[in-house]
Protein backbone atom coordinates (compact mmCIF):
# COMPACT_ATOMS: atom_id res chain seq x y z
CA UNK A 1 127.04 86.30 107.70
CA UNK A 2 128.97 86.18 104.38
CA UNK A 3 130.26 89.56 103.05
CA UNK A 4 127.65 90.67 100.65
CA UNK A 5 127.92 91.16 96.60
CA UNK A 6 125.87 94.67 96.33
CA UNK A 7 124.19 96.91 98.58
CA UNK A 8 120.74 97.38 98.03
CA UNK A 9 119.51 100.93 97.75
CA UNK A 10 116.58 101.87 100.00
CA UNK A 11 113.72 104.27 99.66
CA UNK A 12 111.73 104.94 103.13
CA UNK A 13 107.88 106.14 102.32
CA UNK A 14 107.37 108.57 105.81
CA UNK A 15 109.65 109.56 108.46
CA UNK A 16 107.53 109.95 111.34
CA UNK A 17 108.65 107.87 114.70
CA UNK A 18 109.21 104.56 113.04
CA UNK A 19 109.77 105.75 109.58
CA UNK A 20 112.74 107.71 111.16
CA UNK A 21 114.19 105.13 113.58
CA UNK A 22 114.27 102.90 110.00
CA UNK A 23 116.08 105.30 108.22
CA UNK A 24 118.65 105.64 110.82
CA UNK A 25 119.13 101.95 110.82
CA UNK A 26 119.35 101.49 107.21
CA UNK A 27 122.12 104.24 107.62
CA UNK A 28 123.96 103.22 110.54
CA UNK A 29 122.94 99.46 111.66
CA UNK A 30 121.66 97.58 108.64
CA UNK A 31 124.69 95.86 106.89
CA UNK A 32 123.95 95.13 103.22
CA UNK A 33 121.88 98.08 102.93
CA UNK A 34 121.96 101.89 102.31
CA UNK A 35 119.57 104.87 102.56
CA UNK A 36 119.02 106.68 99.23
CA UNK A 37 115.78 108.78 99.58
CA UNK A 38 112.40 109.81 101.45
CA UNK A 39 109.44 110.50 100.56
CA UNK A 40 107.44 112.64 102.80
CA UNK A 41 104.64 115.00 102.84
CA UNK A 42 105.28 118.51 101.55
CA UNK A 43 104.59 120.12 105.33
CA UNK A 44 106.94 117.50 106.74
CA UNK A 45 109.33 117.87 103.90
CA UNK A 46 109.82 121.75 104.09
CA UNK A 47 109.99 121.19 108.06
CA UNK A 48 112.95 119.08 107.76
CA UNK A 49 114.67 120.58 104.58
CA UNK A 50 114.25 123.78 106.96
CA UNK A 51 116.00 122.15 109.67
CA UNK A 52 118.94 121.17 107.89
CA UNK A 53 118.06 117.42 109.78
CA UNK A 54 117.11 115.56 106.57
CA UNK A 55 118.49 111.69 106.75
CA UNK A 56 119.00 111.99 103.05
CA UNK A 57 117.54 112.91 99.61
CA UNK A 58 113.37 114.00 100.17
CA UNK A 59 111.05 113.04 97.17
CA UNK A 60 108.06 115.28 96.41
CA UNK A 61 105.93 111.94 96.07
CA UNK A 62 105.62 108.08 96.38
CA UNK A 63 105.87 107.73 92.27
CA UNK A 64 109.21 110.12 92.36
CA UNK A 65 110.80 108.07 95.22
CA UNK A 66 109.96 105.14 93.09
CA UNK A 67 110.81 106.26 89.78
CA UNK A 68 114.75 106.58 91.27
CA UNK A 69 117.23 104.47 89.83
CA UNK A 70 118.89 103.84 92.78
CA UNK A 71 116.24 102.82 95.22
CA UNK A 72 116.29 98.89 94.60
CA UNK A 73 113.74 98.70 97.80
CA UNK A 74 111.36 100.33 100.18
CA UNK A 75 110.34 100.76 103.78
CA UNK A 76 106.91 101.36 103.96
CA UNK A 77 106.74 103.86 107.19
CA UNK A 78 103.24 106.02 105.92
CA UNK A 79 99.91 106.33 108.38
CA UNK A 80 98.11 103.04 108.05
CA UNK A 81 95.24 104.44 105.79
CA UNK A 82 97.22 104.85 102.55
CA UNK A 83 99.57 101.35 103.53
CA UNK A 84 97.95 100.14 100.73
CA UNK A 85 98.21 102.27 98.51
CA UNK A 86 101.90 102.53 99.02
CA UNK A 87 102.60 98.77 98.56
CA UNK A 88 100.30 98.57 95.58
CA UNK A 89 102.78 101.12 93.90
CA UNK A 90 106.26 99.94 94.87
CA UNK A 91 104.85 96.10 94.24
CA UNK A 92 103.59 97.58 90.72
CA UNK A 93 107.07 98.96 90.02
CA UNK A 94 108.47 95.67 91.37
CA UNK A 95 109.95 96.69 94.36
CA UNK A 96 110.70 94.58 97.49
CA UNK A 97 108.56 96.34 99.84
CA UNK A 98 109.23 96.24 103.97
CA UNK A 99 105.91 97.59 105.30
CA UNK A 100 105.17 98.58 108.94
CA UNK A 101 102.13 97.62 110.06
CA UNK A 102 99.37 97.06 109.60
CA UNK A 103 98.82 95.98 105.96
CA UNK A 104 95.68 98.45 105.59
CA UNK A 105 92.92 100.04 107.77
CA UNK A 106 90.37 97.81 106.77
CA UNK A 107 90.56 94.04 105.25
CA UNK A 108 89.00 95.01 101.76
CA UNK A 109 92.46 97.54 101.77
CA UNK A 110 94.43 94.67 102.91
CA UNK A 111 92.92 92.09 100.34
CA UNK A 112 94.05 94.46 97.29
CA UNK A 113 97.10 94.94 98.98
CA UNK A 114 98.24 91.74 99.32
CA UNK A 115 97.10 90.77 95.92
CA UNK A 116 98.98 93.55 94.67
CA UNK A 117 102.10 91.53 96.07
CA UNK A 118 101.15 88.78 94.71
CA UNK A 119 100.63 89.93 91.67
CA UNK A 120 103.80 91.40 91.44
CA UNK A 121 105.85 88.22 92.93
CA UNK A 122 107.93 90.97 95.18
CA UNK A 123 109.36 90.10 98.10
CA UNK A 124 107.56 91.68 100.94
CA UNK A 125 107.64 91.49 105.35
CA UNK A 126 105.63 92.94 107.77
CA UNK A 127 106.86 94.74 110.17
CA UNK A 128 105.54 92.50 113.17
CA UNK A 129 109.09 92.94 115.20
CA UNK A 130 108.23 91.01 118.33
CA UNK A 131 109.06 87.81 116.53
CA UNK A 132 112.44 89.10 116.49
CA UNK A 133 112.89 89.74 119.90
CA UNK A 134 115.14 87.90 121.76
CA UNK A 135 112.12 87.41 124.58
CA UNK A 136 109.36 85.92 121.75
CA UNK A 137 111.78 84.21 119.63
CA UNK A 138 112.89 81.99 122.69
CA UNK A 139 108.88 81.22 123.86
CA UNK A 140 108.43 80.09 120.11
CA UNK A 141 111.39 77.94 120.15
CA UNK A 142 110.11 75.89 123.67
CA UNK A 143 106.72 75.94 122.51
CA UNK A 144 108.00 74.34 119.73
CA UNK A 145 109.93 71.91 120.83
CA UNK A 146 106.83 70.73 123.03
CA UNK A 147 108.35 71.88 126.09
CA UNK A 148 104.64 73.32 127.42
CA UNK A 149 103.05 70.87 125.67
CA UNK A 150 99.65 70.51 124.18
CA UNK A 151 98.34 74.34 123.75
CA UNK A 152 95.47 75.30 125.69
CA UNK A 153 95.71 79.18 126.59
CA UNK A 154 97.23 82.12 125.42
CA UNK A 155 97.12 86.12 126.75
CA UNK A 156 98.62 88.75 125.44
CA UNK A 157 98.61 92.44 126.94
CA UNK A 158 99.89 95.82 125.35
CA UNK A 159 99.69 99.27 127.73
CA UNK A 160 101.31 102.15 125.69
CA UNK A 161 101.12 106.30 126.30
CA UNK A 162 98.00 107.40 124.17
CA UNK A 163 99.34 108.89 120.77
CA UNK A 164 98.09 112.09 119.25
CA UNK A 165 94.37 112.40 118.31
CA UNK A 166 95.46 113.24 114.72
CA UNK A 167 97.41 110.16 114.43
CA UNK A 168 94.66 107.93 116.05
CA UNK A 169 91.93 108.90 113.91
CA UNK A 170 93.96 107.18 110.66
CA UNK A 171 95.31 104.23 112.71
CA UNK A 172 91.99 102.24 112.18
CA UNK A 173 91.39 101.66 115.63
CA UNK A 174 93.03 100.25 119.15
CA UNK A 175 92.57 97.10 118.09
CA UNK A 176 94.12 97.49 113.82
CA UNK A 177 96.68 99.55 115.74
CA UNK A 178 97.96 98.48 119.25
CA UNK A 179 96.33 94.95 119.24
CA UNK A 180 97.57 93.97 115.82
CA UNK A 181 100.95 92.70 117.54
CA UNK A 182 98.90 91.07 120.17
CA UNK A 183 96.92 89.18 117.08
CA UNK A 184 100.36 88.22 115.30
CA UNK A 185 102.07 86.74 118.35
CA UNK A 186 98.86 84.64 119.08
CA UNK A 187 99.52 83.18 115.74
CA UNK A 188 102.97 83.01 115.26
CA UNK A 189 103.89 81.41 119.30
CA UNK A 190 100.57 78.74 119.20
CA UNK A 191 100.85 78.13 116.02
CA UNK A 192 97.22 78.08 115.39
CA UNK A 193 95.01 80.39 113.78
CA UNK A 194 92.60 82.80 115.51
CA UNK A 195 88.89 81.74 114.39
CA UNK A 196 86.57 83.33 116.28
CA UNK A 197 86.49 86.37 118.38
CA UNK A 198 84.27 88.53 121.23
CA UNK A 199 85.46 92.30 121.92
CA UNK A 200 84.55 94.71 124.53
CA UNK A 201 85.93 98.21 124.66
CA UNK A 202 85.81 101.20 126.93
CA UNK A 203 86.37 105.03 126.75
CA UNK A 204 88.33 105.63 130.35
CA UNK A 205 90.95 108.36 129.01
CA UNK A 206 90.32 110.59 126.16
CA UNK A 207 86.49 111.17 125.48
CA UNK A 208 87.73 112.54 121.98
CA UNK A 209 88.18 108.87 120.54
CA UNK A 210 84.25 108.73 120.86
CA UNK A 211 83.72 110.95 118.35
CA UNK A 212 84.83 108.55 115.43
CA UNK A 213 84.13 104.93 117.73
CA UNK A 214 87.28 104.36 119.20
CA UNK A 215 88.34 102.96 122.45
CA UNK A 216 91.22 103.63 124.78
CA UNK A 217 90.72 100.72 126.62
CA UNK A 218 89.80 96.84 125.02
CA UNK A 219 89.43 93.30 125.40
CA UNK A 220 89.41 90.57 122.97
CA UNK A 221 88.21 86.89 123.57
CA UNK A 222 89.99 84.88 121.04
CA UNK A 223 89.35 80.97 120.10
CA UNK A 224 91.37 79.15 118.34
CA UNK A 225 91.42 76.32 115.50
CA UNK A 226 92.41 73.82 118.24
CA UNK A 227 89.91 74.60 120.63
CA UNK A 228 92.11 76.88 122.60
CA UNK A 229 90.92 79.97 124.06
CA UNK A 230 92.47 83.38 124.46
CA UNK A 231 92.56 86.87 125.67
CA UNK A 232 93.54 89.77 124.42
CA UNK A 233 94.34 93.54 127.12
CA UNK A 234 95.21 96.57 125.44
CA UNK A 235 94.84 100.21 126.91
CA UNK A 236 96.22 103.65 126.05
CA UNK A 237 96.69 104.23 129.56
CA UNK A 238 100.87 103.24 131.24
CA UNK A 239 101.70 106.14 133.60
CA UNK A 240 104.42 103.31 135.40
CA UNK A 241 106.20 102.73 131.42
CA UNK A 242 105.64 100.29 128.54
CA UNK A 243 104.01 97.21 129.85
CA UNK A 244 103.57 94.48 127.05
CA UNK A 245 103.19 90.38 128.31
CA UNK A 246 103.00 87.26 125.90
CA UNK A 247 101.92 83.80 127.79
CA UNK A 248 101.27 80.47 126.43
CA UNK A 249 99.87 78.33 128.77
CA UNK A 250 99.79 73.95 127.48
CA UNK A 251 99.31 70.66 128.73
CA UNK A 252 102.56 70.74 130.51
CA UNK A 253 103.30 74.54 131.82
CA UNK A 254 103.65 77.73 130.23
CA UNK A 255 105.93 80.23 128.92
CA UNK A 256 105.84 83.98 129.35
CA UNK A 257 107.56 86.77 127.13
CA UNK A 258 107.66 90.01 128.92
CA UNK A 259 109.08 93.65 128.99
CA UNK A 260 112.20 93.04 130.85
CA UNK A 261 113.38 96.05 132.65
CA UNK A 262 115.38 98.77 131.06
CA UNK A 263 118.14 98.15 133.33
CA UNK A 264 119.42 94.75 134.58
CA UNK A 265 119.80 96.50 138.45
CA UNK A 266 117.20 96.94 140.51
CA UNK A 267 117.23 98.95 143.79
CA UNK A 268 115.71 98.45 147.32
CA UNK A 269 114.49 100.71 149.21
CA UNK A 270 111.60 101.70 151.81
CA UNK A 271 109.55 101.21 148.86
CA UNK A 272 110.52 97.90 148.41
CA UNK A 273 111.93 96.68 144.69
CA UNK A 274 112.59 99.71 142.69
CA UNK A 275 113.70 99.19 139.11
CA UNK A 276 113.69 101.31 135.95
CA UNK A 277 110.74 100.36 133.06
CA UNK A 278 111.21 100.94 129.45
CA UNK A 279 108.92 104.54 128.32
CA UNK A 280 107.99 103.86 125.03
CA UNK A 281 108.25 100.70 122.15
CA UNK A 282 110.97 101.88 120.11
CA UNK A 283 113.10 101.77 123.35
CA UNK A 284 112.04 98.48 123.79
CA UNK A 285 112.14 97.28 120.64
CA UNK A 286 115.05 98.73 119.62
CA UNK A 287 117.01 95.45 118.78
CA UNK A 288 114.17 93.62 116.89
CA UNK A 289 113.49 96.59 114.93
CA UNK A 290 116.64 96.34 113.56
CA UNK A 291 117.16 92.55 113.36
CA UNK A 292 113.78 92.45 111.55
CA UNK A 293 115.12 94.89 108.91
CA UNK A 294 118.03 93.28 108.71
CA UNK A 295 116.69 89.56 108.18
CA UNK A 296 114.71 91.41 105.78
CA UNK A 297 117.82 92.42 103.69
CA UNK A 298 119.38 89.16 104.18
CA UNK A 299 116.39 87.58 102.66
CA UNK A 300 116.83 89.88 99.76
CA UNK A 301 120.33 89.23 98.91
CA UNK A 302 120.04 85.19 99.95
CA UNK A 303 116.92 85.26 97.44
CA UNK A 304 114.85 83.76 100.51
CA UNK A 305 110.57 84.34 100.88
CA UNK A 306 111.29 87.50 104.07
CA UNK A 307 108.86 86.95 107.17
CA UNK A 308 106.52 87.26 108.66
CA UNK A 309 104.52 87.57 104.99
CA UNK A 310 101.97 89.32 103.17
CA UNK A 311 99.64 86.79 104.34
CA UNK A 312 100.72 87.42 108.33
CA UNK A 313 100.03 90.70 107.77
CA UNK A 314 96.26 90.11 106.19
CA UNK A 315 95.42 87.91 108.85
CA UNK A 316 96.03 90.41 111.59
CA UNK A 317 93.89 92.66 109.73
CA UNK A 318 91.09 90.11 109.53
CA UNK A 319 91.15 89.45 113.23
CA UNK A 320 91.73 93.03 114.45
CA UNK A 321 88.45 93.89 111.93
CA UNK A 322 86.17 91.04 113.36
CA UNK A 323 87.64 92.29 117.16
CA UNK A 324 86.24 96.11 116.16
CA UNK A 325 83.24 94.37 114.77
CA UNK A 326 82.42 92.38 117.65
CA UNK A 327 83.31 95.48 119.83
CA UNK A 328 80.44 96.88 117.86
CA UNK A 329 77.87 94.32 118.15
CA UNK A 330 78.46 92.11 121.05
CA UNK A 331 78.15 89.14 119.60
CA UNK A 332 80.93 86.53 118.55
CA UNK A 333 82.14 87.33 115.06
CA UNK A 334 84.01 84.54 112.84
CA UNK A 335 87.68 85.52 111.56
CA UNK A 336 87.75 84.94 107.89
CA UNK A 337 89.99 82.02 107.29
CA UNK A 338 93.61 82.71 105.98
């Protein structure tokens, strides 16, 4: 990569798991690139300013993070039910804007939001990091090159340790939330898009998630524009460590994209193959989170479109809302075309 002419200032909006792990990137991994500023809640922010741990400069607010003169762009990093309203005010002060996912809670959120980008002709990625890891980016590249063939199948399965009921409640559900990766590797490894869709969900770990219609344990039917059919596991339940599984299945074979193990030694015993798994998905996703952020800065000083786009992002949303939907009625619910 050729040296590059200025560093672009960054402004992170939260710095909760992910919103943290960014900032630490952006200070220590992401070339190009350099923290400036937070903004965080006020609880959050006296916790930290308290704790003498801040990563750098904490805003009161999203408009005084964005009214700084030296945050050129921002990481989006906020709980998923004000997303949108984060990206509709750094794309209105014409910020590039990285956003984690997903674009909004619901698709009416995620239509204004991404219109909002639009509008504002800002450069803007989704933070779908599986299609930078090493594992995915190799499937798409066979699949690609025809090497399975005609597609015919795909599965995709995401076990993760159930996250705190506060933070579930504004994630907009198992499948906005968990699946949403799930939903953007369908697309981006077949190459097709997701157009209909048949959900089933359980309850089989925390009866709290009942009280606002959530599930801890789901299943998604998926067909696709090609006629290809697909499934989607995802539970809140991995007591053995992060378990997440990509396959493709064509005319000619199939490719699978799994965790690999979180050390490349395994041990045998009188229990037979023992071998370490990764806990938790910033362990395992270390290395894409940062490439991701870090194609995303190259894009901004190469004055390339970053991806995966605004529009990857709103078509997650629209398939993870006709999942819930479909988890509601039963019935087969269409996915609003992209």
């Amino acid at each position: 990569m050729e040296p590059h002419v200025k560093t672009i200032g960054f402004g992170v909006i939260g710095l909760g798991r992910i919103g943290a792990f960014h900032a630490e990137s952006l200070q220590h991994h992401v070339s190009g690139a350099r923290l400036m500023a937070a903004a965080v809640d006020p609880e959050h922010r006296r916790a930290l300013l308290a704790s003498g741990r801040s990563p750098c400069a904490l805003e009161e607010s999203v408009p005084d993070l964005l009214a700084r003169p030296d945050i050129d762009a921002v990481v989006v990093a906020s709980p998923a039910v004000v997303h949108d309203e984060h990206i509709s005010l750094a794309a209105a002060a014409g910020k590039p804007i990285f956003s984690e996912k997903p674009l909004a809670d619901t698709v009416a959120k995620a239509e204004a939001a991404a219109e909002a980008v639009r509008r504002a002709g800002v450069p803007f990625q989704i933070g779908f990091q599986r299609r930078y890891d090493r594992s995915y980016a190799r499937a798409k590249e066979l699949i690609a090159s025809g090497a399975i063939g005609e597609i015919e199948m795909f599965r995709g399965m995401s076990c993760d340790r159930l996250g705190p009921i506060e933070f579930l409640k504004t994630s907009g559900g198992i499948f906005m939330d968990l699946a949403s990766h799930d939903f953007d590797a369908a697309r981006f490894l077949t190459g097709q898009e997701v157009t209909e869709v048949l959900a089933i969900g359980a309850v089989l770990v925390e009866p709290e998630l009942a009280t606002f219609d959530d599930v801890d344990y789901a299943i998604a039917m998926l067909r696709f524009a090609n006629g290809a059919l697909g499934v989607v596991q995802t539970s809140w339940r991995a007591p053995y460590g992060y378990d997440i599984v990509a396959e493709v299945h064509g005319s000619k074979g199939k490719v699978v994209a799994e965790v690999d193990e979180k050390y490349p030694t395994l041990l045998y015993d009188e229990r037979g193959k023992v071998s370490a798994r990764h806990d938790q998905f910033l362990e395992r996703f270390s290395d894409a989170y940062r490439a991701e952020l870090q194609a995303f800065v190259d894009a901004l000083h190469a004055g390339t479109a970053p991806t995966p786009d605004v529009e990857d992002g709103l078509q997650a949303v629209r398939i993870a809302a006709a999942a819930t939907e479909s988890r509601r009625s039963g019935e087969w619910v269409k996915v609003d075309a992209a």
